[in-house]
Protein backbone atom coordinates (compact mmCIF):
# COMPACT_ATOMS: atom_id res chain seq x y z
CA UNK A 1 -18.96 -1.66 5.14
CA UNK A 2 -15.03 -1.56 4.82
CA UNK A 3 -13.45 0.55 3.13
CA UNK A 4 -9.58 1.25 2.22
CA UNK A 5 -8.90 4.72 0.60
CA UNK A 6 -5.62 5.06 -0.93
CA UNK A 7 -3.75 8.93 -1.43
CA UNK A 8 -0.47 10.86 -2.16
CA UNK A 9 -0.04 9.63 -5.62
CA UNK A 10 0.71 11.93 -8.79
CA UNK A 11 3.49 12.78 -11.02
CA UNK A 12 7.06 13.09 -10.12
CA UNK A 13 10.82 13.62 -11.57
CA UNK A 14 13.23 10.59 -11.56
CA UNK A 15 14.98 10.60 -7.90
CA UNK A 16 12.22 12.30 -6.11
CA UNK A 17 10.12 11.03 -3.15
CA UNK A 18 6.40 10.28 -3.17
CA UNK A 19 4.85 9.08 0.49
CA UNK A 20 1.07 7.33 -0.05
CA UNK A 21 -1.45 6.58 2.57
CA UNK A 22 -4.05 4.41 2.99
CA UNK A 23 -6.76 4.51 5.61
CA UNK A 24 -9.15 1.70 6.30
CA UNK A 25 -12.64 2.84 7.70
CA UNK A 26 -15.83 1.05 8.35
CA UNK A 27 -16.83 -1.47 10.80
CA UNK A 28 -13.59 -3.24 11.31
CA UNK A 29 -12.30 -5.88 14.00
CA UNK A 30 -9.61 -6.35 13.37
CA UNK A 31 -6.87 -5.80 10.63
CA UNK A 32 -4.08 -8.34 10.38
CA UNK A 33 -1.21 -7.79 7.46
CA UNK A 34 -1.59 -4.57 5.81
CA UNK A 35 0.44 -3.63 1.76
CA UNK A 36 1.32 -2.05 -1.03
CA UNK A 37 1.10 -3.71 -4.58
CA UNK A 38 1.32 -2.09 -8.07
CA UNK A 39 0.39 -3.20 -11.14
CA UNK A 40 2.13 -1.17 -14.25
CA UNK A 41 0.12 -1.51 -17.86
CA UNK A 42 0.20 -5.02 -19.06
CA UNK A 43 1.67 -6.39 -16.27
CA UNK A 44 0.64 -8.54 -13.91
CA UNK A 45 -0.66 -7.15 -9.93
CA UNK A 46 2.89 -7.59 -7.87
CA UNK A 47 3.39 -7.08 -3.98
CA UNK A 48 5.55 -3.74 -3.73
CA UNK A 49 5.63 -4.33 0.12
CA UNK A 50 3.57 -5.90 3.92
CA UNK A 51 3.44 -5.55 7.18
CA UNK A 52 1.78 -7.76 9.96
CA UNK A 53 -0.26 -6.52 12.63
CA UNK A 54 3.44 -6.44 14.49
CA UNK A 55 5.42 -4.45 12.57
CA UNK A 56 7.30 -7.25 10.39
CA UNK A 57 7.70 -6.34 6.85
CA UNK A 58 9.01 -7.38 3.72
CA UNK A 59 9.59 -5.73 0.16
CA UNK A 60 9.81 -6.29 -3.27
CA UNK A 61 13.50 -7.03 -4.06
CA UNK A 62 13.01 -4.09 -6.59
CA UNK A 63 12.39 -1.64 -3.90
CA UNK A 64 14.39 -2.61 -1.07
CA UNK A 65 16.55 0.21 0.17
CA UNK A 66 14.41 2.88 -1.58
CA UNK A 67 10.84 2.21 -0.13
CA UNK A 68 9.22 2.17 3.94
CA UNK A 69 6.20 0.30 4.74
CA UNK A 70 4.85 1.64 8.20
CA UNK A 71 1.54 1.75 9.83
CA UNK A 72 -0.26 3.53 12.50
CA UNK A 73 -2.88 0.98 13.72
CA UNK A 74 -4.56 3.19 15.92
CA UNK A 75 -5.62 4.81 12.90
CA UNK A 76 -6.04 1.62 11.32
CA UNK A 77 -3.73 3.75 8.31
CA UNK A 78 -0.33 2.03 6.53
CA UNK A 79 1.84 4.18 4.58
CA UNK A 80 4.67 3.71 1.92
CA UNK A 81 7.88 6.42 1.89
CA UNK A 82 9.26 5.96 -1.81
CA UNK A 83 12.29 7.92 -1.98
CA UNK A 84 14.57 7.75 -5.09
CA UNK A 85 11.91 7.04 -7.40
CA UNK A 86 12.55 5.98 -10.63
CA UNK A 87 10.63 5.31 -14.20
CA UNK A 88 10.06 1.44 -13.71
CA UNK A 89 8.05 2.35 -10.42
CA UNK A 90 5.40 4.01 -12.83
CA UNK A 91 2.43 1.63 -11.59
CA UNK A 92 -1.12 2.06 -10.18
CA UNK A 93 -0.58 1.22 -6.51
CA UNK A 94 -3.65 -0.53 -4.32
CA UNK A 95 -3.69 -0.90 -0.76
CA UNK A 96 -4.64 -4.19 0.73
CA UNK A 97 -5.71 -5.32 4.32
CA UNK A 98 -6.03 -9.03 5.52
CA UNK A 99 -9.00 -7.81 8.13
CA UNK A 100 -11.80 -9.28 9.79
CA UNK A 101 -15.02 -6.84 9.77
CA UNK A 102 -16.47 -8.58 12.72
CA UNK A 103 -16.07 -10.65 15.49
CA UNK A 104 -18.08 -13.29 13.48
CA UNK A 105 -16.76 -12.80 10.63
CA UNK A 106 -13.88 -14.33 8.68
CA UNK A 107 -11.26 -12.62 7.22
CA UNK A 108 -10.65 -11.53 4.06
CA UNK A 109 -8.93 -9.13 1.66
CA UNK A 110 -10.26 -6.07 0.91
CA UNK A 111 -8.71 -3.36 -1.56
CA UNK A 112 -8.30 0.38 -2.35
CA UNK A 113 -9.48 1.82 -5.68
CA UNK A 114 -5.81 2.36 -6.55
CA UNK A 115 -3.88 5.81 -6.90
CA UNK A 116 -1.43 6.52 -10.05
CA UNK A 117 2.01 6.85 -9.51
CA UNK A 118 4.13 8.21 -12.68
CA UNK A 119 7.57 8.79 -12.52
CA UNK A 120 9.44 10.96 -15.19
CA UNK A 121 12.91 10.63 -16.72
């Protein structure tokens, strides 16, 4: 059973950094594109940022410049530096890996629970 397991979330000042994790454990095959999306109270789920299998990424045009997507795939982990943080980042963040559990299987997504992020003014 896969699993993705999101921390490093919590409450911050305006301009400060936050760095989250997310590690992927279980019987895995293979995991393709790996990301970050948020979704802030009644709005909709949006991709904060992705990266392939190798290394490519793209990001939100909201974060670009302030936010790293990077991943370790030995550890079959992805991680997201957000450095000067501000109050419109406020979300829940989930993790999300395009991954294939087994050989015979196809591939899917599969989700984190989700860790709060709350930036103060």
């Amino acid at each position: 059973q896969v699993q993705l397991v999101e921390s490093g979330g919590g409450l911050v000042q305006a301009g400060d950094s936050l760095r989250l994790s997310c590690a992927a454990s279980g019987s895995i095959f293979s995991i393709y594109a790996m990301g970050w999306y948020r979704q802030a109270p009644g709005k909709q789920r949006e991709l904060v940022a992705a990266i392939t299998r190798g290394g490519r990424k793209n990001y939100a045009d909201s974060v670009k410049g302030r936010f790293t997507i990077s991943r370790d795939n030995a550890k079959n982990t992805v991680y997201l530096q957000m450095n000067s943080l501000k109050p419109e980042d406020t979300a829940v963040y989930y993790c999300n890996g395009d991954l294939q559990p087994e050989r015979w299987e196809r591939r899917s997504d599969y989700w984190g629970q989700g860790t709060q992020v709350t930036v103060s003014s």
